[in-house]
Protein backbone atom coordinates (compact mmCIF):
# COMPACT_ATOMS: atom_id res chain seq x y z
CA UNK A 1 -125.35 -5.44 -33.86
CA UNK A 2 -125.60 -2.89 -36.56
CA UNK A 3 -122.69 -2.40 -39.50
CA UNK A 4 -122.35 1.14 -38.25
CA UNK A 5 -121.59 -0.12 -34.30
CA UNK A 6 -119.37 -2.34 -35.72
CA UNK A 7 -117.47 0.10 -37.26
CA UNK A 8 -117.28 2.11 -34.05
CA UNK A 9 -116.04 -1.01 -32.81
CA UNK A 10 -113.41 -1.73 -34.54
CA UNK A 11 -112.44 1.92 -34.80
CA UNK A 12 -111.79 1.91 -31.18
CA UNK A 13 -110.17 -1.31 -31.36
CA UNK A 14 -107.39 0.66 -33.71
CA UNK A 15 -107.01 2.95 -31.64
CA UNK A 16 -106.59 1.28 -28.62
CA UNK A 17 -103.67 -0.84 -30.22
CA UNK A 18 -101.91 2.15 -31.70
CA UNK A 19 -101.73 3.62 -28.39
CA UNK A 20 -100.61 0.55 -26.96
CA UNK A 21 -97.98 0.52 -29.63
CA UNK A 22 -97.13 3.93 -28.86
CA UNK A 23 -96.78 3.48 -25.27
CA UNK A 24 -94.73 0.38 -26.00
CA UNK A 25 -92.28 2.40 -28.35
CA UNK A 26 -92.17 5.41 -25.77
CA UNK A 27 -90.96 3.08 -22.86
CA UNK A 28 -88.13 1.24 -25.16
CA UNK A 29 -87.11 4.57 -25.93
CA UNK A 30 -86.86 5.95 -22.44
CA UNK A 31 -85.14 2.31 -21.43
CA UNK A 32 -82.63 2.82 -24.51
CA UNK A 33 -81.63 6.13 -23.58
CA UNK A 34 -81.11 5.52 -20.01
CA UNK A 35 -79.17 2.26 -20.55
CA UNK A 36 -77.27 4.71 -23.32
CA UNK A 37 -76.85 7.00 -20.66
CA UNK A 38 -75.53 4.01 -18.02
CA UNK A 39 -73.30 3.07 -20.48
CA UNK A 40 -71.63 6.38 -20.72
CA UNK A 41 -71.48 6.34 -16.65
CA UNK A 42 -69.64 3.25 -17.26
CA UNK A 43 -65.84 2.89 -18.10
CA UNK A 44 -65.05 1.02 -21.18
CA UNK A 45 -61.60 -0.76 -20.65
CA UNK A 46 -59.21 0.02 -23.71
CA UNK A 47 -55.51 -0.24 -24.40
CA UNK A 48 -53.78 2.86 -25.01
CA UNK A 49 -50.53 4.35 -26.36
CA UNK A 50 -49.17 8.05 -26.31
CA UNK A 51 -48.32 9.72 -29.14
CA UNK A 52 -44.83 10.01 -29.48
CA UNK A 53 -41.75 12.21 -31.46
CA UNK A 54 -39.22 10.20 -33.45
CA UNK A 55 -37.33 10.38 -35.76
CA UNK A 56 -38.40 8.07 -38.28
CA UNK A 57 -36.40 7.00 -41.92
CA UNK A 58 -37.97 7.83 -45.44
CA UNK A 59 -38.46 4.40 -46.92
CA UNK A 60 -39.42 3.31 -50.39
CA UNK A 61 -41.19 -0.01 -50.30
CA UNK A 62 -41.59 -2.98 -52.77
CA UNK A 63 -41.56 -7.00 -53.82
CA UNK A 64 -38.51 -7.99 -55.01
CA UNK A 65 -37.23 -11.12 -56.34
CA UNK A 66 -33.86 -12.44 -55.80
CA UNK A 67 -31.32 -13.01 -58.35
CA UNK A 68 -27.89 -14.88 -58.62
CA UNK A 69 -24.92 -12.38 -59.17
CA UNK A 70 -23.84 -14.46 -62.36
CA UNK A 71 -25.16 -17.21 -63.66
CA UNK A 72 -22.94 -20.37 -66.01
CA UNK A 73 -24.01 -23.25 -67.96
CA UNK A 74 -21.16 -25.11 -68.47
CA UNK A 75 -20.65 -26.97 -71.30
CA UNK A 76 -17.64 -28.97 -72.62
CA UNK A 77 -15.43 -27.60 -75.42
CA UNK A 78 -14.61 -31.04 -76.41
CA UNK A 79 -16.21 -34.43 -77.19
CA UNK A 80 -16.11 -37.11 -76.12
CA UNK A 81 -16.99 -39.78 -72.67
CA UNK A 82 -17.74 -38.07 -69.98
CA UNK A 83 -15.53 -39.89 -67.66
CA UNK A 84 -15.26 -38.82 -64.50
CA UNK A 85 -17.18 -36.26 -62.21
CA UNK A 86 -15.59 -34.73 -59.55
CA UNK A 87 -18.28 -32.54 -57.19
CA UNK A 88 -21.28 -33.46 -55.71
CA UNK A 89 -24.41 -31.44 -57.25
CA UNK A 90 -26.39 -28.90 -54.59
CA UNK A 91 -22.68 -28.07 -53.10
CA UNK A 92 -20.73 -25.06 -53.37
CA UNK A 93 -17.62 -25.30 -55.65
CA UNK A 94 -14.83 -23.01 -55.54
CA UNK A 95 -13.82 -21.02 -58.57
CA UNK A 96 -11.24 -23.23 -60.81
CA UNK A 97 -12.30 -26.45 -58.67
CA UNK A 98 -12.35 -29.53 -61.15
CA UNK A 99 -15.78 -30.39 -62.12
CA UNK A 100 -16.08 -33.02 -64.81
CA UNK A 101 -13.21 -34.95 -66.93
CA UNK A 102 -13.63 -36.21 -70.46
CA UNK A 103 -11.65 -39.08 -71.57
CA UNK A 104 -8.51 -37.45 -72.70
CA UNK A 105 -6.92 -40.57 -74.74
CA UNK A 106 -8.19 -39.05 -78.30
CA UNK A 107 -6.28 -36.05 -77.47
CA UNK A 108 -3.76 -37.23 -75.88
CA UNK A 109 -2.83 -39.27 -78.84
CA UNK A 110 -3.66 -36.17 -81.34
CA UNK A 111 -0.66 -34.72 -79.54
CA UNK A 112 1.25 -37.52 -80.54
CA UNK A 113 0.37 -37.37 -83.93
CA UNK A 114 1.25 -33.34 -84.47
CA UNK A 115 4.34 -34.02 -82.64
CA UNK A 116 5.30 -36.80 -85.12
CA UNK A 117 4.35 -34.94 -88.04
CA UNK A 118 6.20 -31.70 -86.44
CA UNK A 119 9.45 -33.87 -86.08
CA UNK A 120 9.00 -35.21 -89.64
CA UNK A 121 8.85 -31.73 -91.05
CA UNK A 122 11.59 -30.29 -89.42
CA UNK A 123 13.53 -33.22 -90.87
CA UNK A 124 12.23 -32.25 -94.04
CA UNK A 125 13.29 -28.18 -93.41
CA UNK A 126 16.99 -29.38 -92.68
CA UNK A 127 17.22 -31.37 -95.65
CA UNK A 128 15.83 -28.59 -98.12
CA UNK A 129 18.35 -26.04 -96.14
CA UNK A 130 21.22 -28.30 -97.14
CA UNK A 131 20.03 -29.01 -100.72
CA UNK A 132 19.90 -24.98 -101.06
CA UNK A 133 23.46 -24.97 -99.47
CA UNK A 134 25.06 -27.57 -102.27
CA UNK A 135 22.84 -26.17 -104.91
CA UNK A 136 24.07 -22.55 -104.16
CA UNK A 137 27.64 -23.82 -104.32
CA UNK A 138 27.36 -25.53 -107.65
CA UNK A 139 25.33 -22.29 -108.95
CA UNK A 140 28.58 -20.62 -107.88
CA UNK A 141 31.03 -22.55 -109.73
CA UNK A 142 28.66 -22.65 -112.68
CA UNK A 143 29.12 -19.12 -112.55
CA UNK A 144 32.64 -18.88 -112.61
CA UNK A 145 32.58 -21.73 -115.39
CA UNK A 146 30.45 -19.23 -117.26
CA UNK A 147 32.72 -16.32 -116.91
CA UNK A 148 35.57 -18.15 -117.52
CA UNK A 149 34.68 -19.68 -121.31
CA UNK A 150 33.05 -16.00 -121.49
CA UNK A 151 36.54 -14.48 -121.69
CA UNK A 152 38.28 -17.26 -123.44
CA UNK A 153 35.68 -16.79 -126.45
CA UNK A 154 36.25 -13.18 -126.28
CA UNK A 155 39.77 -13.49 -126.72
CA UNK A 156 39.00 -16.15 -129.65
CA UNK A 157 40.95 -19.33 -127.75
CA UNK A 158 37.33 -21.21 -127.03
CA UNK A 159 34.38 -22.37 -129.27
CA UNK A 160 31.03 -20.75 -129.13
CA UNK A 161 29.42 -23.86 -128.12
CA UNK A 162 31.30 -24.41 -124.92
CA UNK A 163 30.47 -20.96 -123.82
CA UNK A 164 26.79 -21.73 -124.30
CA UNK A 165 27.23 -24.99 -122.46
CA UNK A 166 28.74 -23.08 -119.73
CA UNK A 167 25.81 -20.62 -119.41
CA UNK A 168 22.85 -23.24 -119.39
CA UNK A 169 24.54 -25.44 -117.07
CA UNK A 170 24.65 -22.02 -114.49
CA UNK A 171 21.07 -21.16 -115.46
CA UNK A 172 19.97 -24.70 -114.24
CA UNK A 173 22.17 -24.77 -111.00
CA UNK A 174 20.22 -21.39 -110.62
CA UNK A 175 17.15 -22.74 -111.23
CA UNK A 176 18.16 -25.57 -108.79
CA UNK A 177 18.87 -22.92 -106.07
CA UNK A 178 15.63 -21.15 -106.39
CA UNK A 179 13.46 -24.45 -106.32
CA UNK A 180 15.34 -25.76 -103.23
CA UNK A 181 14.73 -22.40 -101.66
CA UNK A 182 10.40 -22.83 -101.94
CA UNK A 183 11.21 -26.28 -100.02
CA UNK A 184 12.65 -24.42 -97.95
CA UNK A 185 9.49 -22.08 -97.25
CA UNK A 186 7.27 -25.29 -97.68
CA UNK A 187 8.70 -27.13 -95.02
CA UNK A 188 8.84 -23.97 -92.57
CA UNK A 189 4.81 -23.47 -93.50
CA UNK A 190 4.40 -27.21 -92.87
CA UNK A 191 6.20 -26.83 -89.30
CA UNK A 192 4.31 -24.19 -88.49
CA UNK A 193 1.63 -25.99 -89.57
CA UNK A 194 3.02 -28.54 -87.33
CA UNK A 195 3.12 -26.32 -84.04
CA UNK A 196 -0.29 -24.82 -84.18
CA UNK A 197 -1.80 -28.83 -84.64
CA UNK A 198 0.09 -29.48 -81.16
CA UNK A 199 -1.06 -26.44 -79.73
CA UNK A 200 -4.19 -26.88 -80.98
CA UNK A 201 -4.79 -30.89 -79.41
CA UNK A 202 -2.13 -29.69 -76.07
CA UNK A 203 -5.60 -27.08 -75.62
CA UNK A 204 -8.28 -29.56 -76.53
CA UNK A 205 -5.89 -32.04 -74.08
CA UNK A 206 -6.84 -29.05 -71.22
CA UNK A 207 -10.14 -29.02 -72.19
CA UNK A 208 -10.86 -32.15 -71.46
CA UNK A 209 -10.49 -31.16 -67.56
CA UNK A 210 -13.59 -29.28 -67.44
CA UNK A 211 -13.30 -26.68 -63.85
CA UNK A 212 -15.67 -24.42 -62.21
CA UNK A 213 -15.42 -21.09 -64.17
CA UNK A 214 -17.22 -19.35 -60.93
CA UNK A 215 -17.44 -20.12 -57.55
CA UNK A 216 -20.89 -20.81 -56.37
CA UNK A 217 -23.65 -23.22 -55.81
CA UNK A 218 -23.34 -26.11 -58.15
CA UNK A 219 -27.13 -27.28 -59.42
CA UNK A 220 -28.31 -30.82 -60.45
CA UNK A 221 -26.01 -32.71 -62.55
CA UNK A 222 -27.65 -32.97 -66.10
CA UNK A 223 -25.19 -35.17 -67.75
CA UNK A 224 -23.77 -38.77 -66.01
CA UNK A 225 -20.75 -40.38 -66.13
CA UNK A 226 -20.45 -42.36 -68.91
CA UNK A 227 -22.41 -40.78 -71.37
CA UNK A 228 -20.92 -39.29 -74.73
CA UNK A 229 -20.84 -35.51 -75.42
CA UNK A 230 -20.68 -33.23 -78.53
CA UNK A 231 -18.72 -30.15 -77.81
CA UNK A 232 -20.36 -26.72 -76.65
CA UNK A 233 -23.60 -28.79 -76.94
CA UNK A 234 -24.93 -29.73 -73.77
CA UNK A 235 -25.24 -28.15 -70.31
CA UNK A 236 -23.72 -30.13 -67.62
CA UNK A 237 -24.30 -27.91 -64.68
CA UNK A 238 -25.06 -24.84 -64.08
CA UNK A 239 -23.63 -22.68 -61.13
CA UNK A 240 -25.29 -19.77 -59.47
CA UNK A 241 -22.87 -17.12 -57.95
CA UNK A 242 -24.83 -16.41 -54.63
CA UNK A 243 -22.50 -14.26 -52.55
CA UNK A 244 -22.95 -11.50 -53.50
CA UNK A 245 -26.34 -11.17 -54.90
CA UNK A 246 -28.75 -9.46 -56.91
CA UNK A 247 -32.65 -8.11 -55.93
CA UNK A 248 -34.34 -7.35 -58.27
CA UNK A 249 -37.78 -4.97 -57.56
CA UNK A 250 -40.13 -2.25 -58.89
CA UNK A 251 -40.85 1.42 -56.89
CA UNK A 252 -43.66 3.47 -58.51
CA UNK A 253 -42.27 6.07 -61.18
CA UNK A 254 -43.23 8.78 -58.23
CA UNK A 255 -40.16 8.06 -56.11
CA UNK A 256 -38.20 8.16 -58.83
CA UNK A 257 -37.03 12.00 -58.28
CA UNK A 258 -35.71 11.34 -54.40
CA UNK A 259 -34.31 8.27 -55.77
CA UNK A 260 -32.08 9.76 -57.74
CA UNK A 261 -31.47 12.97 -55.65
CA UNK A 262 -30.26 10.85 -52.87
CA UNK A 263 -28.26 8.53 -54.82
CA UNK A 264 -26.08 11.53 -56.01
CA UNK A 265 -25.29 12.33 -52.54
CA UNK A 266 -24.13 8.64 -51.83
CA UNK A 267 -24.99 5.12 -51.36
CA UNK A 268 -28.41 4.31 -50.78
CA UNK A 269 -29.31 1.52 -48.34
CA UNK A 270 -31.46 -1.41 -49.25
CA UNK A 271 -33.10 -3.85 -47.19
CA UNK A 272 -34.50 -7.26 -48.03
CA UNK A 273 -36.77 -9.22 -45.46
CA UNK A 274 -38.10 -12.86 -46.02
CA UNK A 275 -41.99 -13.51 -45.40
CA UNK A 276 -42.63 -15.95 -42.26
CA UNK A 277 -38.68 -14.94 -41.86
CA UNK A 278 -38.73 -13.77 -37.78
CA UNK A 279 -34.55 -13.45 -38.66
CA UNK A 280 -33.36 -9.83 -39.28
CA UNK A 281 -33.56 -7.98 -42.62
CA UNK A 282 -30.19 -8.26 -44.96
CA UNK A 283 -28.94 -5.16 -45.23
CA UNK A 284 -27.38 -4.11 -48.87
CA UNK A 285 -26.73 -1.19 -51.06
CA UNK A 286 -28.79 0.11 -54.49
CA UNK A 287 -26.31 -1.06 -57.32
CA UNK A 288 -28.73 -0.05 -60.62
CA UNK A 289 -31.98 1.99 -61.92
CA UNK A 290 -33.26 1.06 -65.31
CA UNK A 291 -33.49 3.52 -67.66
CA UNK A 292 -37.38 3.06 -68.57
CA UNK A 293 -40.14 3.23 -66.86
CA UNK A 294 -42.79 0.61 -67.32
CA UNK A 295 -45.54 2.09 -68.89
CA UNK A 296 -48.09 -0.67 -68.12
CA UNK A 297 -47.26 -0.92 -64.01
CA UNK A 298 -45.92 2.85 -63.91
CA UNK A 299 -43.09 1.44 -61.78
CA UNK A 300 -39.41 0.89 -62.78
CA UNK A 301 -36.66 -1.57 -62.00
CA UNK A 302 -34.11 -1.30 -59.29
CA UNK A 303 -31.67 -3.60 -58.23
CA UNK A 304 -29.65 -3.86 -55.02
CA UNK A 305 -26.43 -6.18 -54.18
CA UNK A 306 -26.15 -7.62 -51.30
CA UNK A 307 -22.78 -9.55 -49.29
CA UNK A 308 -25.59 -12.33 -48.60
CA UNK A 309 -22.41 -14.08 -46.25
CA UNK A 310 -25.51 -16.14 -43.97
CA UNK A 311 -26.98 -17.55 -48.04
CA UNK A 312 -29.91 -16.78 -46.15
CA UNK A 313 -30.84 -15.21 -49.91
CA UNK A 314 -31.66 -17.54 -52.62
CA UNK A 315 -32.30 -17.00 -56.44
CA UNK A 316 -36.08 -17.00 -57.55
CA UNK A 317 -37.18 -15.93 -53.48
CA UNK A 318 -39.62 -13.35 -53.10
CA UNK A 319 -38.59 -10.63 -50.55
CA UNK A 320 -39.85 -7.70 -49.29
CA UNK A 321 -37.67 -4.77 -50.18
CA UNK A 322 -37.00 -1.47 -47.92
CA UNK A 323 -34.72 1.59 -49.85
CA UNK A 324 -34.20 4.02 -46.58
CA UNK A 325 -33.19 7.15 -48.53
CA UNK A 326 -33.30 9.42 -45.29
CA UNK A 327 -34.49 10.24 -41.74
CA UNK A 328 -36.86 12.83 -41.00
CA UNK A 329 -36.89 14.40 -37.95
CA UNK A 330 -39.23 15.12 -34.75
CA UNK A 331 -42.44 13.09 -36.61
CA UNK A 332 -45.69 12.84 -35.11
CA UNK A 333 -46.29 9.05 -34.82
CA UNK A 334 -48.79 6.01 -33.12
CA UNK A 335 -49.23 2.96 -33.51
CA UNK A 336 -51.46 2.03 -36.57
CA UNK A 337 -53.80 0.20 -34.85
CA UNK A 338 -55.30 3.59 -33.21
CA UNK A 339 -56.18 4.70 -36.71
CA UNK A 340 -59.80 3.97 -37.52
CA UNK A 341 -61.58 4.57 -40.75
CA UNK A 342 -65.05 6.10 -40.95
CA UNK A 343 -67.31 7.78 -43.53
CA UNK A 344 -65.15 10.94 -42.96
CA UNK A 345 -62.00 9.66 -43.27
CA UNK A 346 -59.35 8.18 -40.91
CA UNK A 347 -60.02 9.21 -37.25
CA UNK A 348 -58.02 8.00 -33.53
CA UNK A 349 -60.17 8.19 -30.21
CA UNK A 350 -58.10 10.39 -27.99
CA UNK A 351 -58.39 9.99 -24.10
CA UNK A 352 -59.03 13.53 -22.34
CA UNK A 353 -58.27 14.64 -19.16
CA UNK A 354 -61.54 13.56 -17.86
CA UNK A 355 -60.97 9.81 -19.17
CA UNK A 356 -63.67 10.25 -21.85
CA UNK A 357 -63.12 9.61 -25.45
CA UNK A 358 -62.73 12.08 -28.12
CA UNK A 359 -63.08 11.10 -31.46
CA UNK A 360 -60.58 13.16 -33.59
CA UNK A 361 -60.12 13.12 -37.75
CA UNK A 362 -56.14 13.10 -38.54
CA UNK A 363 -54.02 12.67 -41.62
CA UNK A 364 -51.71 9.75 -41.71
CA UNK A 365 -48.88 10.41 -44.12
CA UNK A 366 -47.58 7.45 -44.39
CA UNK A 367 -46.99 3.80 -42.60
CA UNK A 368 -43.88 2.23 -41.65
CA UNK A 369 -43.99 -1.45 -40.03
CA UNK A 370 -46.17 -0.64 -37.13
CA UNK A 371 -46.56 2.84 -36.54
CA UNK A 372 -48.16 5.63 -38.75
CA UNK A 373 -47.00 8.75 -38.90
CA UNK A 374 -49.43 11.48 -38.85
CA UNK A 375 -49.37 14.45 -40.70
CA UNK A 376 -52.16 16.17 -38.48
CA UNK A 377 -54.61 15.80 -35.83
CA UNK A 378 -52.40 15.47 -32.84
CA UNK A 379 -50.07 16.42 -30.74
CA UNK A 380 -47.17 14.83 -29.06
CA UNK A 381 -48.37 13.57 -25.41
CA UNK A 382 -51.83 12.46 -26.27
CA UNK A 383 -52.90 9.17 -25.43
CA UNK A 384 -54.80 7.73 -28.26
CA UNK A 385 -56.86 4.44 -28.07
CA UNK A 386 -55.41 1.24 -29.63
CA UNK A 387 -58.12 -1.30 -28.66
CA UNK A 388 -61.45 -1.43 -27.90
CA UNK A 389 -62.60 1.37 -29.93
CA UNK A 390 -65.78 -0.61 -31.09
CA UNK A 391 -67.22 0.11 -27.55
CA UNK A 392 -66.60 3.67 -27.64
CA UNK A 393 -68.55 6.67 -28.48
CA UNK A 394 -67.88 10.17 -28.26
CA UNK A 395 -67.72 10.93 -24.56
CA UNK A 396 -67.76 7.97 -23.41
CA UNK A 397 -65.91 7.22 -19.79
CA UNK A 398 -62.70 5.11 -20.66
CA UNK A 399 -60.39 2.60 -18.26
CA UNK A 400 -56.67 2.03 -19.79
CA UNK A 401 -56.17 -1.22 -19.24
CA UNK A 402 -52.37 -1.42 -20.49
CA UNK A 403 -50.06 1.72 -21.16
CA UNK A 404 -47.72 0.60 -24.51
């Protein structure tokens, strides 16, 4: 065979395969649209909810951590052997419920001491009263003494020197008087002296009974019994105030405005929920905005109290926080599982009349648990798909399997 009928050979060999090719792709084709076309003939089961009106709250959303109300370290104001403890730590303690002693022998014998010495100055204070009381009546007869040799040399019956005797004798009684006087004021500084040493070891006598300055939840015992303490040194508990109690969370800076305009018109309702927790929220009430805005997060700091009487709360939890600052009215809402997402945006399969799908762009304006509240697209009374859309195309037949 010749190179050129080989050519035509294998020209018509090309050919030949191309149009098998051709008829091969024709055929799937024809196949593919009428199975596409059977498929439409053919229901697709779906669940399906209607769209409904409700009135539905206006909700801020955030993290929050929990926080105890108050917060003490106690600490002893005294030092000395820790002798006795008197809770057991992880328990609730009552406010002024005794906690710890210290051994309260020093103090008890300081008050002793300060007593003695109190006694032994106001013996002291009487005798300087009476010394001022004799020396005050000498001084007075020294005075008449002086007044008497005073006339008698006047009226030239008396030496000079007598007179002059007379006068230094009074000065010195005088002088007597004056000195017994600052023993007087000595011994009354010294007693009062006295009274604030047995005040002074009567309070460090109270100190050594150490009791719960707060009532709350007692936390692990840091100091033993036995062990010597320096005063307002060492923490030996610390008690967390848990009812009420504190959330603390963040809101971005763009709720701040109906924040605030609702909290003028009252209290504002807070709501904390536990993750995993199927129990209901704890309901509280906002109790504080900050007065910054966090310019790194663009968020700022709320708190809300709660009664927290279940302690279902604890300091250091996360929790999801809801601030309901109103209701509105008549909304336009599904559940959220019926909105889809797409190249064009957020879109719901509606079921017509005929039981064929519709697909339909809307505008959600917002989610709250399970629903979403749309903004447009729909219209109260339309049944919107909730599962199964993956087997659904536009017009396509569709069985409701399950009314919600």
């Amino acid at each position: 065979m010749t190179r050129k009928a080989k050519n035509r050979h294998a020209t018509r060999y090309r050919w030949a395969v191309w149009a098998l090719v051709l008829f091969i792709a024709l055929v799937t084709a024809g196949c593919a649209k009428k199975a596409i076309e059977a498929e439409k003939k053919m229901p697709v089961p779906v669940l399906a909810a209607v769209v409904q009106v409700k009135d539905m709250p206006v909700q801020v959303t955030g993290i929050g951590t929990v926080e105890a109300y108050s917060t003490v370290s106690v600490k002893s104001l005294v030092s000395g052997s820790l002798d006795q403890v008197h809770f057991t730590e992880g328990r609730e303690v009552k406010k002024d419920d005794p906690l710890f002693t210290i051994d309260p022998r020093p103090y008890q014998a300081d008050i002793q001491r300060a007593e003695a010495n109190l006694a032994r100055d106001a013996a002291q204070l009487a005798q300087a009263e009476a010394n001022v009381a004799r020396d005050q009546a000498n001084a007075q007869n020294g005075a008449v003494e002086k007044r008497r040799y005073q006339a008698l040399v006047e009226k030239g019956v008396s030496a000079r020197q007598l007179l002059d005797q007379a006068t230094a004798t009074a000065d010195a009684l005088d002088a007597a008087v004056r000195a017994d006087q600052a023993s007087v004021e000595n011994a009354r500084a010294a007693i009062a002296a006295d009274r604030a040493a047995v005040e002074t070891s009567k309070l460090n006598l109270q100190y050594c009974y150490i009791h719960a300055p707060i009532g709350g939840l007692a936390g692990s015992l840091l100091v033993h019994q036995g062990n010597i303490i320096k005063s307002n040194d060492t923490t030996l508990v610390v008690i967390n105030q848990l009812r009420p109690i504190y959330v603390d969370f963040s809101v971005p800076q763009q709720g701040l405005p109906a924040i605030h305009e609702y909290v003028a018109k009252g209290k504002v309702r807070v709501e904390a929920s536990i993750p995993n927790d199927t129990a209901p929220v704890v309901a509280g009430e906002l109790s504080f905005i900050d007065n910054t805005v966090n310019t790194t997060t663009g968020t700022i700091l709320l708190k809300g109290v709660f009664e927290n009487s279940q302690g279902r709360l604890w300091p250091g939890l996360f929790v999801n926080v809801t601030v309901t600052l109103a209701t509105q009215p008549n909304a336009v809402v599904v559940p959220s599982q019926a909105v889809q997402v797409g190249q064009a945006g957020q879109y719901v399969y509606v079921v017509k009349s005929d039981m064929t799908a519709e697909s339909r762009p809307v505008t959600v304006s917002r989610i709250l648990g399970e629903l979403s509240i749309i903004e447009k697209g729909l219209q109260p009374g339309e049944t919107v798909v909730t599962d199964g859309q993956i087997r659904l195309v536009p017009g396509a037949l569709v069985q409701i399997k399950k009314a919600l």
